[in-house]
Protein backbone atom coordinates (compact mmCIF):
# COMPACT_ATOMS: atom_id res chain seq x y z
CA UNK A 1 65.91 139.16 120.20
CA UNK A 2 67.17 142.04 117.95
CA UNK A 3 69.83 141.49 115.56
CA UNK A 4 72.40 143.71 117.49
CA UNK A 5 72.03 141.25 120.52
CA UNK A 6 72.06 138.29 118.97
CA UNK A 7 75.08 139.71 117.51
CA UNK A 8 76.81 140.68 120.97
CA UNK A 9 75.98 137.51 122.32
CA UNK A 10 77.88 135.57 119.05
CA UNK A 11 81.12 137.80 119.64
CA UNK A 12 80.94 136.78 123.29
CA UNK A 13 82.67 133.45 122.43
CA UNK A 14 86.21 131.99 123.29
CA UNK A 15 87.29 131.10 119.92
CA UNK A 16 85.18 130.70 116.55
CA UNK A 17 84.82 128.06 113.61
CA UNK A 18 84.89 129.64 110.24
CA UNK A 19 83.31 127.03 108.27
CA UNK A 20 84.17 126.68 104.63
CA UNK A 21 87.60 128.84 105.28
CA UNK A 22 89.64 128.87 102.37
CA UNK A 23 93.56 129.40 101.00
CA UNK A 24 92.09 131.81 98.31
CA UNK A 25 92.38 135.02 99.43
CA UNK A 26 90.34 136.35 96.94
CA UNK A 27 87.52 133.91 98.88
CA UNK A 28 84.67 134.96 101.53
CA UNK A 29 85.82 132.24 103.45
CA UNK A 30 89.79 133.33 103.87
CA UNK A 31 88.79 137.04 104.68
CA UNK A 32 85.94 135.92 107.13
CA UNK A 33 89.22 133.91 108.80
CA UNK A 34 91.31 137.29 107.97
CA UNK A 35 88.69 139.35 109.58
CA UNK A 36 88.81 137.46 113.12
CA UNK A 37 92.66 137.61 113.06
CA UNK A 38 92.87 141.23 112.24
CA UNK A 39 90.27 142.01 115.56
CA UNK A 40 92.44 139.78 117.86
CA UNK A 41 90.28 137.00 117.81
CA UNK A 42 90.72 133.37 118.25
CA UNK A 43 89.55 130.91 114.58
CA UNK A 44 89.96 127.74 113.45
CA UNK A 45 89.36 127.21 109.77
CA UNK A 46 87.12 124.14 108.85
CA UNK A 47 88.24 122.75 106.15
CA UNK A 48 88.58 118.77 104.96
CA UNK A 49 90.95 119.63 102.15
CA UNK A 50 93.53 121.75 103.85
CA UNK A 51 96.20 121.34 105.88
CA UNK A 52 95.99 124.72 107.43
CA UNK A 53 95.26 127.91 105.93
CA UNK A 54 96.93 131.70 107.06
CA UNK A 55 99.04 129.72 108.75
CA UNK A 56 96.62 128.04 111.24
CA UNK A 57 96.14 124.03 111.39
CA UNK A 58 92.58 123.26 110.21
CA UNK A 59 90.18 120.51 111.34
CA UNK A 60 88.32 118.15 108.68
CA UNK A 61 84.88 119.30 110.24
CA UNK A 62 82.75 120.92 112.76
CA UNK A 63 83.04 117.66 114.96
CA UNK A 64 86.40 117.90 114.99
CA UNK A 65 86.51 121.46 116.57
CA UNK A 66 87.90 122.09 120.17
CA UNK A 67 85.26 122.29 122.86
CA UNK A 68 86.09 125.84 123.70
CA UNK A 69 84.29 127.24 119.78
CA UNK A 70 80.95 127.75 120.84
CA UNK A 71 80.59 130.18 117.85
CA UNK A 72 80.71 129.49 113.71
CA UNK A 73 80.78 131.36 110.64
CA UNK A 74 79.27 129.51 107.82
CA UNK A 75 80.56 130.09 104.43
CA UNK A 76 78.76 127.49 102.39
CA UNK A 77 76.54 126.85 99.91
CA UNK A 78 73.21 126.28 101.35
CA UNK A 79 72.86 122.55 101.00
CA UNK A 80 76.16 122.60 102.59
CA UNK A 81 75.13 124.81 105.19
CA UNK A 82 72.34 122.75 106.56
CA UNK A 83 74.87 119.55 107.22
CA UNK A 84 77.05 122.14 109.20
CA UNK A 85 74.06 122.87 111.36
CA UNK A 86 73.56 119.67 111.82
CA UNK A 87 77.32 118.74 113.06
CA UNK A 88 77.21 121.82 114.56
CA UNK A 89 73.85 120.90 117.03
CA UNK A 90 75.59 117.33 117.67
CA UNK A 91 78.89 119.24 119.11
CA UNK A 92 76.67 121.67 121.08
CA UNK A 93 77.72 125.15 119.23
CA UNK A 94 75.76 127.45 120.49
CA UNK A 95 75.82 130.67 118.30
CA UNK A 96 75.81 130.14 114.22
CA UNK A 97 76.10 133.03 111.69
CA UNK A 98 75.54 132.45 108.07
CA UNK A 99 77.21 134.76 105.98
CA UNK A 100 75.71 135.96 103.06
CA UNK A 101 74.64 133.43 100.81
CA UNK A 102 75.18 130.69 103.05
CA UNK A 103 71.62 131.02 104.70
CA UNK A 104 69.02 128.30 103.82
CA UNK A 105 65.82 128.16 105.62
CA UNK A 106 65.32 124.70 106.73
CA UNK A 107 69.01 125.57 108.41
CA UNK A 108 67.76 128.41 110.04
CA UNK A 109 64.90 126.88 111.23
CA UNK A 110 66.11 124.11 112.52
CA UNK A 111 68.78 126.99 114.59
CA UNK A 112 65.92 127.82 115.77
CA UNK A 113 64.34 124.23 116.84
CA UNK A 114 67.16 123.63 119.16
CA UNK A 115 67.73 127.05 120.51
CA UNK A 116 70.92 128.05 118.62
CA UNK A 117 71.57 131.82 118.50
CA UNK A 118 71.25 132.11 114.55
CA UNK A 119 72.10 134.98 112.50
CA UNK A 120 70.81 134.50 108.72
CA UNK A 121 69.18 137.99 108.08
CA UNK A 122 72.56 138.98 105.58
CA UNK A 123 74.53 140.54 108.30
CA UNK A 124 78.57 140.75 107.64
CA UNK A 125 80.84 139.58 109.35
CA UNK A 126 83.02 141.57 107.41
CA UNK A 127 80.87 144.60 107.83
CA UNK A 128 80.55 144.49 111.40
CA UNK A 129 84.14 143.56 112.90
CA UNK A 130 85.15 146.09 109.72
CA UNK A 131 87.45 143.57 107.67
CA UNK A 132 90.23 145.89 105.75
CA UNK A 133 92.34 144.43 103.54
CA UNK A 134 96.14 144.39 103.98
């Protein structure tokens, strides 16, 4: 599958995680959460240390995520990242994207072991929903 598909078939979802969202809005992870808001999209920050962040109530982790997110951005350190993947195959996520710097191989492959729609190749989020600032 091409990146452009795999990339349809991520934005396809009912409402998204954006793991490692954060109150900084200097941060990857607050404009990533930013970035859905601004296109009319449904996110819920993951985050264990805040109570809610632009306003939205977070959830501790990727467990804790309503059934209907069957998408996440990841926007973690790499060793973090492959512990998301792992939460995120227990809850039955379907479509991961690692945002830049967030990709680690073993976490990609093992995407790929259990048939997760992964997109590691340093696609933006940003980039491709075109975040602007406000």
């Amino acid at each position: 599958m091409n990146e452009p598909v795999r990339i349809d078939i991520f934005l396809d979802a009912k409402a998204y995680g954006v793991v490692g969202a954060s109150a900084n809005r200097d941060k990857y992870g607050n404009k990533v959460l930013r970035c859905y808001l601004q296109n009319g999209y449904r996110a819920i920050p993951v985050n264990p240390r805040e109570k809610e962040i632009e306003g939205i109530p977070c959830v501790a982790s990727v467990l804790d995520l309503p059934d209907d997110v069957a998408s996440i951005s990841i926007i973690t350190p790499p060793s973090v990242t492959e512990k998301v993947v792992e939460m995120a195959i227990q809850k039955g996520i379907r479509n991961i994207w690692m945002q830049p710097g967030a990709e680690s191989p073993a976490a990609v492959e093992k995407c790929l072991k259990n048939n997760i729609n992964v997109i590691a190749d340093g696609s933006c989020l940003l980039v491709v929903l075109g975040y602007h600032e406000h």
